[in-house]
C-alpha atoms as a PDB file:
ATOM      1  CA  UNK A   1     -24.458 -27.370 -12.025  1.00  0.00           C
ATOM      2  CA  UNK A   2     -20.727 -26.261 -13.009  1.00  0.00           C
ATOM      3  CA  UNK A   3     -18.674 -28.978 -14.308  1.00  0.00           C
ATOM      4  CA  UNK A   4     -16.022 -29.764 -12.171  1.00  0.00           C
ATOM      5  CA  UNK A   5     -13.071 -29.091 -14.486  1.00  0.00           C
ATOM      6  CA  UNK A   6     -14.416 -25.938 -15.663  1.00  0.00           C
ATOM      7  CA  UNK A   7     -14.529 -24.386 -12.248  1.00  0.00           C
ATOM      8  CA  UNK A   8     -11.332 -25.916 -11.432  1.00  0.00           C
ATOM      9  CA  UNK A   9      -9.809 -23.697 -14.666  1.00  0.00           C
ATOM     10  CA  UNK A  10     -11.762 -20.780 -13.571  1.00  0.00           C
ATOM     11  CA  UNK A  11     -10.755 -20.643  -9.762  1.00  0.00           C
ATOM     12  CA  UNK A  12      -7.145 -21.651 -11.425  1.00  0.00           C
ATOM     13  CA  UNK A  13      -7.167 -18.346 -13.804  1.00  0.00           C
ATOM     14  CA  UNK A  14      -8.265 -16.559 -10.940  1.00  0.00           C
ATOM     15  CA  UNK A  15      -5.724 -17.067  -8.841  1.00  0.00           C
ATOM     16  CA  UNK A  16      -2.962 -16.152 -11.775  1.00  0.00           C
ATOM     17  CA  UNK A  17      -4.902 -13.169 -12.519  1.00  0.00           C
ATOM     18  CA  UNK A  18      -4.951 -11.849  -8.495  1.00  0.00           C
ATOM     19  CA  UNK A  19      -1.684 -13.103  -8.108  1.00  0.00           C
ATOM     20  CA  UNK A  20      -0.189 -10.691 -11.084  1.00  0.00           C
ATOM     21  CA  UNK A  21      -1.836  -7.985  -9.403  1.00  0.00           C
ATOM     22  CA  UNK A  22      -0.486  -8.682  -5.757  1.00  0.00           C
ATOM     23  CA  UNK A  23       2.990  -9.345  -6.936  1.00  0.00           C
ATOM     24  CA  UNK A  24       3.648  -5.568  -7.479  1.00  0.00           C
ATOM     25  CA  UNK A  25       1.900  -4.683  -4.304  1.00  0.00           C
ATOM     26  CA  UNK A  26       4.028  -6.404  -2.927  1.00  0.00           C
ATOM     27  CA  UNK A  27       7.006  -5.346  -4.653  1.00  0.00           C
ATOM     28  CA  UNK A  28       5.971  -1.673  -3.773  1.00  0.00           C
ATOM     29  CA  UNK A  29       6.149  -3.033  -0.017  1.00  0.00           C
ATOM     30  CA  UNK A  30       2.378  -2.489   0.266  1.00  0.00           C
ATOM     31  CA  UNK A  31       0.957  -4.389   3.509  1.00  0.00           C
ATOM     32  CA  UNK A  32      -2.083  -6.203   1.254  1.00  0.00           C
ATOM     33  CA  UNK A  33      -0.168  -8.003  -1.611  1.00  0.00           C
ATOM     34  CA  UNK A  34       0.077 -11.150  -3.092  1.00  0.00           C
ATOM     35  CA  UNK A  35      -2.122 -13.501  -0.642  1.00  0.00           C
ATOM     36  CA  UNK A  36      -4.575 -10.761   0.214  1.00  0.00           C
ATOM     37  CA  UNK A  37      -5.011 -10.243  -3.690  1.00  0.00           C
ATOM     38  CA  UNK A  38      -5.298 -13.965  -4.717  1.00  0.00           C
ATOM     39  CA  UNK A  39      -8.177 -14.401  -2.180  1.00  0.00           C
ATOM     40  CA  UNK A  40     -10.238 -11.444  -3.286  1.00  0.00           C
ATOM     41  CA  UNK A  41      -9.733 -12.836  -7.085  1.00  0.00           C
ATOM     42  CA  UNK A  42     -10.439 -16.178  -5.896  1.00  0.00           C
ATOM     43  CA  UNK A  43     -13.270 -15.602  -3.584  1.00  0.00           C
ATOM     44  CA  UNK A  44     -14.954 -12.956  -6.206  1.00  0.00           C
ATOM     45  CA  UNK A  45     -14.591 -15.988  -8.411  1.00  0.00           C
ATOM     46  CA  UNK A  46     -16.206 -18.548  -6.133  1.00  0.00           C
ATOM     47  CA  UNK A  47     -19.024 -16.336  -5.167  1.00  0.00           C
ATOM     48  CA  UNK A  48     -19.936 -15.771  -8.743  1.00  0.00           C
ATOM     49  CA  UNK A  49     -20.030 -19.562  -9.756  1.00  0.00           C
ATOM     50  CA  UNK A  50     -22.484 -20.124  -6.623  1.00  0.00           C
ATOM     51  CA  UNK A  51     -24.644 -17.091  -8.012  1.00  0.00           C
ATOM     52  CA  UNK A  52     -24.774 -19.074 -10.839  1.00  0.00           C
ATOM     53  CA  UNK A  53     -25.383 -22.484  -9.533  1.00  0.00           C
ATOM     54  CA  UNK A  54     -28.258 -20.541  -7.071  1.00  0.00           C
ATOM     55  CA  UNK A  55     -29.831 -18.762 -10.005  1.00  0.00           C
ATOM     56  CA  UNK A  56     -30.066 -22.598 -12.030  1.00  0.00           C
ATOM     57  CA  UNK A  57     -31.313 -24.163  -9.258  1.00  0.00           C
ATOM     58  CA  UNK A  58     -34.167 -21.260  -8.519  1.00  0.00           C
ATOM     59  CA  UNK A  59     -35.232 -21.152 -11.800  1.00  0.00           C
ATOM     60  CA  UNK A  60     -36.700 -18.130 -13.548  1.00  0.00           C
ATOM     61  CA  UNK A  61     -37.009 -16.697  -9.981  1.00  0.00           C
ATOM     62  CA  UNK A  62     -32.976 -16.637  -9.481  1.00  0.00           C
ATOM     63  CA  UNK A  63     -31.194 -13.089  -9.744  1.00  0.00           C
ATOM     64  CA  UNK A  64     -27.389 -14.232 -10.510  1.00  0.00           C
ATOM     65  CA  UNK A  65     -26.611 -10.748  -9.776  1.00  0.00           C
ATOM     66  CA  UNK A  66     -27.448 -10.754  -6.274  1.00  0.00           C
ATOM     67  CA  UNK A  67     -24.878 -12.339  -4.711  1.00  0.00           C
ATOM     68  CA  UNK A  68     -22.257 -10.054  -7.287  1.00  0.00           C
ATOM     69  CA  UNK A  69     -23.790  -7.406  -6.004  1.00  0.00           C
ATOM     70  CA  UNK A  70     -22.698  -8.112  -2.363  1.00  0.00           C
ATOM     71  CA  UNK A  71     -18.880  -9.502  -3.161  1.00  0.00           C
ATOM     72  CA  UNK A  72     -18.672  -5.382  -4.491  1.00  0.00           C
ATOM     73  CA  UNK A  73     -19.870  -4.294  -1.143  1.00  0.00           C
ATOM     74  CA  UNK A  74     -17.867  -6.580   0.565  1.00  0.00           C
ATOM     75  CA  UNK A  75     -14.710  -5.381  -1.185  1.00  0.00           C
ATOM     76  CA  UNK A  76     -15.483  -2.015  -0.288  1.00  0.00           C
ATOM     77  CA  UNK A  77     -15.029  -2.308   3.205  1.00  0.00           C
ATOM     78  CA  UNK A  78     -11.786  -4.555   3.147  1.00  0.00           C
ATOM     79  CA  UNK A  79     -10.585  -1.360   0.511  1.00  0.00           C
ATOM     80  CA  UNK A  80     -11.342   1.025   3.350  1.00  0.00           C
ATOM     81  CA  UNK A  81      -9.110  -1.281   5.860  1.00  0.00           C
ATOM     82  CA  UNK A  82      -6.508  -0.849   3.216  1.00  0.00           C
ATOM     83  CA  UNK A  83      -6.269   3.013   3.698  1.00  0.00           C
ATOM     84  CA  UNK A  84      -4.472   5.194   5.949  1.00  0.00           C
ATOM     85  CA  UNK A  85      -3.922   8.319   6.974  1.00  0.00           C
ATOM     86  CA  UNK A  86      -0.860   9.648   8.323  1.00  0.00           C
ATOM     87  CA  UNK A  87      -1.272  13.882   9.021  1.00  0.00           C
ATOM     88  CA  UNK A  88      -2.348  15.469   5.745  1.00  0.00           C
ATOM     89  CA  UNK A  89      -0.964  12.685   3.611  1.00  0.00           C
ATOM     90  CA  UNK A  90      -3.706   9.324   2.789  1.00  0.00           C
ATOM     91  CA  UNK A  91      -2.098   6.144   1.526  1.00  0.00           C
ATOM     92  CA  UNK A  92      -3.359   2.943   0.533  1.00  0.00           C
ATOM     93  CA  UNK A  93      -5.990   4.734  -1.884  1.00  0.00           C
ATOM     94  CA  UNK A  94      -4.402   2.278  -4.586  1.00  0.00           C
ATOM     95  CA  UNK A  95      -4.052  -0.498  -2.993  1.00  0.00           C
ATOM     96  CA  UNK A  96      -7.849  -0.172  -2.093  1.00  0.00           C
ATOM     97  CA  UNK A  97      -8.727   0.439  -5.700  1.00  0.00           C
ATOM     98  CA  UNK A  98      -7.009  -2.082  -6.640  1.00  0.00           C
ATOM     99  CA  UNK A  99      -8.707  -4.700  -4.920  1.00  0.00           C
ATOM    100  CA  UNK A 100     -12.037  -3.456  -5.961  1.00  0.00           C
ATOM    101  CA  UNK A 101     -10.542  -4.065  -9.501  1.00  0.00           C
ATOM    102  CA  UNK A 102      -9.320  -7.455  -8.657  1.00  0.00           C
ATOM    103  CA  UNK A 103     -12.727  -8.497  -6.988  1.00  0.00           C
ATOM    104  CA  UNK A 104     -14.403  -7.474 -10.448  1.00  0.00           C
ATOM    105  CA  UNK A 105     -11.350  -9.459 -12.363  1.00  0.00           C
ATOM    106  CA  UNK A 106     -12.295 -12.456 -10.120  1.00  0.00           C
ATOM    107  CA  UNK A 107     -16.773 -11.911 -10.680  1.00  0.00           C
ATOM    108  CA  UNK A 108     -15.757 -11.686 -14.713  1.00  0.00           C
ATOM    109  CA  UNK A 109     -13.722 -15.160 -14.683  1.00  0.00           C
ATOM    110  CA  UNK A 110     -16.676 -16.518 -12.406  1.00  0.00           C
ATOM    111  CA  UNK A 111     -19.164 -16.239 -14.579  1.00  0.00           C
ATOM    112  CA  UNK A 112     -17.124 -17.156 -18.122  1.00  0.00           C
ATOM    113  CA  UNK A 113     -15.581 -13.364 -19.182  1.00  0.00           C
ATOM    114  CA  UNK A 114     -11.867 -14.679 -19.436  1.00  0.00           C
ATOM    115  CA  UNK A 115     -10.926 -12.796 -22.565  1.00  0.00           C
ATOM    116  CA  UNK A 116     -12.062  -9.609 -20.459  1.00  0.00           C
ATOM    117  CA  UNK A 117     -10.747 -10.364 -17.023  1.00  0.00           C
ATOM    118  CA  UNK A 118      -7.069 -10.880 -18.850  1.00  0.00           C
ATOM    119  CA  UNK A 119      -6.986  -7.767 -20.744  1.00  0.00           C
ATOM    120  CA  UNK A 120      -8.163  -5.624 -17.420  1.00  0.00           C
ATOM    121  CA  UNK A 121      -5.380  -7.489 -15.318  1.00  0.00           C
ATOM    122  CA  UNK A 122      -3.142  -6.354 -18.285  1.00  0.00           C
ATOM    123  CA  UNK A 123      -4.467  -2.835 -18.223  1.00  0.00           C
ATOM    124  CA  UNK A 124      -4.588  -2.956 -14.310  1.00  0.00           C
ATOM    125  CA  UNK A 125      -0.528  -4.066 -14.422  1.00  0.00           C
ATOM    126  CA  UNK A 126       0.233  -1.137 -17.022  1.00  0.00           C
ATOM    127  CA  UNK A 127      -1.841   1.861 -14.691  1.00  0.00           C
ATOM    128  CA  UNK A 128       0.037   1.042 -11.593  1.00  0.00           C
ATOM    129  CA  UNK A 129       3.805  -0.218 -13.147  1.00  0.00           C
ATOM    130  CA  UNK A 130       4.042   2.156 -16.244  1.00  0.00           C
ATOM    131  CA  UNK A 131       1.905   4.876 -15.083  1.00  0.00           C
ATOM    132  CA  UNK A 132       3.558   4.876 -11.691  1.00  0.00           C
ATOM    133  CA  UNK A 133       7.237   5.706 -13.342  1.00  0.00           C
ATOM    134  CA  UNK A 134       5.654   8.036 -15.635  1.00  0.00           C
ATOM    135  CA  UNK A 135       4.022  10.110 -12.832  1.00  0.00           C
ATOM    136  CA  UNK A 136       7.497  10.142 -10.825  1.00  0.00           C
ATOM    137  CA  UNK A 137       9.405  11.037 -13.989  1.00  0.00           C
ATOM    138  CA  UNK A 138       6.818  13.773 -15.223  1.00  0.00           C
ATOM    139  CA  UNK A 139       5.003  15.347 -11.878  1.00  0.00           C
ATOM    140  CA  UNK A 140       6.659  17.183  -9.441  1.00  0.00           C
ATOM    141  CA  UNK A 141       8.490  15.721  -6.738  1.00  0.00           C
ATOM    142  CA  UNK A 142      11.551  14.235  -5.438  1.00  0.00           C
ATOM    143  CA  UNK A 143      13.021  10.868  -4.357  1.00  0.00           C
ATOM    144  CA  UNK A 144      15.060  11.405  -1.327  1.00  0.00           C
ATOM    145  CA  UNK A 145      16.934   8.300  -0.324  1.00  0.00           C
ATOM    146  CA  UNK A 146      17.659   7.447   2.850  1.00  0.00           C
ATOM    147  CA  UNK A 147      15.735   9.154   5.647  1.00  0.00           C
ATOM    148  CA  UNK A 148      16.733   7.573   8.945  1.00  0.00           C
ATOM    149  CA  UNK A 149      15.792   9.043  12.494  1.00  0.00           C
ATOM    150  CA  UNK A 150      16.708   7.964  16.242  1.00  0.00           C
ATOM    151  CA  UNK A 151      13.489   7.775  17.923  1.00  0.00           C
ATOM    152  CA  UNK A 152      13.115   7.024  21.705  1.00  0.00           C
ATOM    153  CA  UNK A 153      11.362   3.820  22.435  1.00  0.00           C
ATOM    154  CA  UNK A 154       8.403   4.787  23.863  1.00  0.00           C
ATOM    155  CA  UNK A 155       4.418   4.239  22.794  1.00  0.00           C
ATOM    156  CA  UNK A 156       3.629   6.738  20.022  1.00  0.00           C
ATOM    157  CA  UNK A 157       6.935   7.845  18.776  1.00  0.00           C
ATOM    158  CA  UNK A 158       6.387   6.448  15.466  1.00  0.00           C
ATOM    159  CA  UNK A 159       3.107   8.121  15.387  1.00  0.00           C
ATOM    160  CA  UNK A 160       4.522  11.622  15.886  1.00  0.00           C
ATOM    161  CA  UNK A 161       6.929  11.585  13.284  1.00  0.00           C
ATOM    162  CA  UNK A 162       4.421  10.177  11.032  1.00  0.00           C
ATOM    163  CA  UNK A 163       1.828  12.973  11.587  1.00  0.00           C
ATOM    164  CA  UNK A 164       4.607  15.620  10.912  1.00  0.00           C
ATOM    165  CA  UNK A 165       5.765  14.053   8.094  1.00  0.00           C
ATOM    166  CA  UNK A 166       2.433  13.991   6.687  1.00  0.00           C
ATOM    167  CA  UNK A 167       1.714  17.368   8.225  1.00  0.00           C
ATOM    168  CA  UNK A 168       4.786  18.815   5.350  1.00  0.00           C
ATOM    169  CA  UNK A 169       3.219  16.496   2.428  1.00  0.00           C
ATOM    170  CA  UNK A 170       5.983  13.820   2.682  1.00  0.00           C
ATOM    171  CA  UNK A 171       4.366  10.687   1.310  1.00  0.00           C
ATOM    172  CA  UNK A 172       6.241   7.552   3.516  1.00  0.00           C
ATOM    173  CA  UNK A 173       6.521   4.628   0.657  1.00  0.00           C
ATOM    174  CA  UNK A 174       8.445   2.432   2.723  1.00  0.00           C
ATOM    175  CA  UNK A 175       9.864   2.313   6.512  1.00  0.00           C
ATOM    176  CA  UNK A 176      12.082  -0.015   8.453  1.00  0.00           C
ATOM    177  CA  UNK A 177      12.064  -0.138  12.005  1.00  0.00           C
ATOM    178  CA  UNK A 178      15.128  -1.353  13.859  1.00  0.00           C
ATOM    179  CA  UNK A 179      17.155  -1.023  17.605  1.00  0.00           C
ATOM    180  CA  UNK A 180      19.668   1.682  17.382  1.00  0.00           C
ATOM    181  CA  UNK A 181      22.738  -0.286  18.959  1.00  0.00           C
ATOM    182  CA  UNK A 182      21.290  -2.227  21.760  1.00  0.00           C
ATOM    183  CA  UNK A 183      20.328   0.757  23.418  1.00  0.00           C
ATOM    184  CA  UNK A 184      16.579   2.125  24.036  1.00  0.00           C
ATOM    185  CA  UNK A 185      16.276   3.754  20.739  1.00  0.00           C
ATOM    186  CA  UNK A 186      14.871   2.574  17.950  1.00  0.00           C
ATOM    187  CA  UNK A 187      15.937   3.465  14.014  1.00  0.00           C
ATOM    188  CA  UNK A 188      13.420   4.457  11.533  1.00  0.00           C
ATOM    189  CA  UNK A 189      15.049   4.381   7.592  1.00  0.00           C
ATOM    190  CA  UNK A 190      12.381   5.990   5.734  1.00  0.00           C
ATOM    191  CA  UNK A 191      11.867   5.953   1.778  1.00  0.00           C
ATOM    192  CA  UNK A 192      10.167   8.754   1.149  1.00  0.00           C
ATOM    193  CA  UNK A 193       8.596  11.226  -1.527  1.00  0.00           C
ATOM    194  CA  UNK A 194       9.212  14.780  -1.051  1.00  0.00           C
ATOM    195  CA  UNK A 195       6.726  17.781  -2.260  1.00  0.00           C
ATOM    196  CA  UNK A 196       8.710  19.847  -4.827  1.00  0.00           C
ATOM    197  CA  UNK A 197       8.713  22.896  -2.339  1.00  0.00           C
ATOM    198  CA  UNK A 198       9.419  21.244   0.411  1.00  0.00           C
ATOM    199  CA  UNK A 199      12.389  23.065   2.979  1.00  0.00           C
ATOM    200  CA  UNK A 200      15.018  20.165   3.988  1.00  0.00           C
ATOM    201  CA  UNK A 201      16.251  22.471   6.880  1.00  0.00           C
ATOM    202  CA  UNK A 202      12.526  23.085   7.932  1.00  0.00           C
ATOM    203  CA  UNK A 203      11.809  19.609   8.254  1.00  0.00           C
ATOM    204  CA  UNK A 204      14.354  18.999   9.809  1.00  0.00           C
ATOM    205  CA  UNK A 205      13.954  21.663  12.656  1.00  0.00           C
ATOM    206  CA  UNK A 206      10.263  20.461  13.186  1.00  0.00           C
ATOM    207  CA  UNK A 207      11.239  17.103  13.576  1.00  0.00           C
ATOM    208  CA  UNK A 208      14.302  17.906  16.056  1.00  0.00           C
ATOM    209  CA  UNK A 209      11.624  19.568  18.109  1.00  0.00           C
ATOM    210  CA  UNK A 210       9.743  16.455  18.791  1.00  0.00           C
ATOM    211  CA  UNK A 211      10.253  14.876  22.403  1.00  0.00           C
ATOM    212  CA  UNK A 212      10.442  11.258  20.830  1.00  0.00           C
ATOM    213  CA  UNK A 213      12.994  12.299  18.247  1.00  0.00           C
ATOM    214  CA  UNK A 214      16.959  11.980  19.165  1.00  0.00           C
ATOM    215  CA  UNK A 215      18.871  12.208  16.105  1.00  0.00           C
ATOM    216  CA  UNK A 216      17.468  13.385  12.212  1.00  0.00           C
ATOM    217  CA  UNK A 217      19.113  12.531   9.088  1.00  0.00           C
ATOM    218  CA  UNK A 218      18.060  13.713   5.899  1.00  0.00           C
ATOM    219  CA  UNK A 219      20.390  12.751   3.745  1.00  0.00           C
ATOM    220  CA  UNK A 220      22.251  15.677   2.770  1.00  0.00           C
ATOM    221  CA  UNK A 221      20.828  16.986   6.019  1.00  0.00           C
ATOM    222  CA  UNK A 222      21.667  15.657   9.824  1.00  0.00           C
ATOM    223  CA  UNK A 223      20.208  17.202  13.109  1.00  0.00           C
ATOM    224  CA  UNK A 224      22.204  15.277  16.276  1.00  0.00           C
ATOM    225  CA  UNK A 225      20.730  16.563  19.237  1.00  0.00           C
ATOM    226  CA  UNK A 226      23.603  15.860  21.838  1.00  0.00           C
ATOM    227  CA  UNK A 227      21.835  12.830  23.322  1.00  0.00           C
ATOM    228  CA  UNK A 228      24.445  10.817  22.443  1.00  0.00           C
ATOM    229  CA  UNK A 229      28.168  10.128  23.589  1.00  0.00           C
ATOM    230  CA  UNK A 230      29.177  10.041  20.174  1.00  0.00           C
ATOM    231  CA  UNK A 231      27.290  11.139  17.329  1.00  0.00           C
ATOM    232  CA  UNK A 232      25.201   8.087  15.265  1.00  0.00           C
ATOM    233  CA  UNK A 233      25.224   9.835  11.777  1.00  0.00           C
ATOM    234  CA  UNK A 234      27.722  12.750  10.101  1.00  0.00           C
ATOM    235  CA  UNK A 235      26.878  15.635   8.019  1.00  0.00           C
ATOM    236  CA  UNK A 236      26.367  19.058   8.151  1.00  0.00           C
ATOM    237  CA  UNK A 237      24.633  19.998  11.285  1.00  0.00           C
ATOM    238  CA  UNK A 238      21.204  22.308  11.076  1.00  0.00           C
ATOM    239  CA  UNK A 239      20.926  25.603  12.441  1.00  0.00           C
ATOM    240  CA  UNK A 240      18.806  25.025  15.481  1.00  0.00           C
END
């Protein structure tokens, strides 16, 4: 059997260890963060400490690894919840990895590995915070900041701009959904990354076209389709 305290420290580290991890999911606005990431840790954890109170208790005839074996399995299907696709562009294919990471953090503190599981959550931390500003600063690409379009509220608006987004490469980090001024539009303020190639003014044509859309802003680029009595945003108009 496990003494008491020592599982107690284990499920403890665990949960420190996840929790590092889901904090900058969750600063990154990513919908599994720091609960979801705790209880993969911790449950990895547990499930290894009752492979190894199993495998005592069988004898020579217990496989600790069994019960490992299924926790990775496990994790692989709550991963493929995590991911998304939105036209061409998938997301969440981080956020999945990185609870397959965590689940093997939590298996390595379960069965004694604490040294280990430390220095992977410190290698984990430096791939997705470092690496992350490194890949913006180095690969191409551009932060465009704010997008925000009037969409009619209706079932599947937010779908279609989504797909077209996706459609031109735009990668959505972050959106915000709110009512446009009490009336029955709704306001989506996008954060978005931008292919290097991509045409502003062809965006924001394709998205004009849409039947949900009302009004585009792009920043440096506004489409107002005339649906309004006075304009919601100011800029230079497209061509249409």
């Amino acid at each position: 059997m496990i003494d008491f305290f020592d599982a107690l420290s284990k499920l403890g580290l665990a949960v420190i260890l996840g929790g590092l991890v889901g904090l900058e999911r969750k600063a990154r606005g990513r919908q599994a963060g720091l609960r979801t990431f705790i209880l993969v840790c911790l449950g990895s954890t547990l499930m290894m400490m009752v492979s190894l109170v199993v495998a005592g208790v069988a004898g020579g005839d217990g496989d600790p690894g069994r019960i490992a074996a299924q926790v990775v399995t496990g994790i692989g299907f709550l991963g493929a919840g995590a991911i998304l696709r939105e036209g061409a562009t998938v997301r969440g294919l981080t956020t999945a990895a990185g609870l397959w990471v965590v689940a093997g953090i939590g298996l390595a503190v379960g069965i004694g590995m604490f040294a280990e599981a430390a220095v992977v959550t410190v290698i984990v931390l430096i791939t997705l915070v470092v690496l992350s500003r490194l890949e913006d600063a180095v690969l191409p690409g551009r932060e465009h900041l704010p997008f925000v379009i009037t969409i009619r509220d209706r079932p599947g608006a937010i779908g279609e701009v989504a797909s077209l987004l996706g459609s031109r490469g735009v990668d959505i980090r972050d959106v915000q959904v709110r009512p446009a001024g009490g009336t029955c539009e709704l306001l989506l303020e996008l954060r978005v990354r931008l292919p290097s190639r991509l045409d502003l003014l062809e965006l924001g044509g394709a998205l004009a076209a849409l039947s949900a859309v009302v009004a585009v802003d792009l920043g440096r680029q506004v489409v107002d389709l005339g649906r309004h009595e006075e304009p919601r945003h100011t800029g230079s108009p497209l061509p249409r």
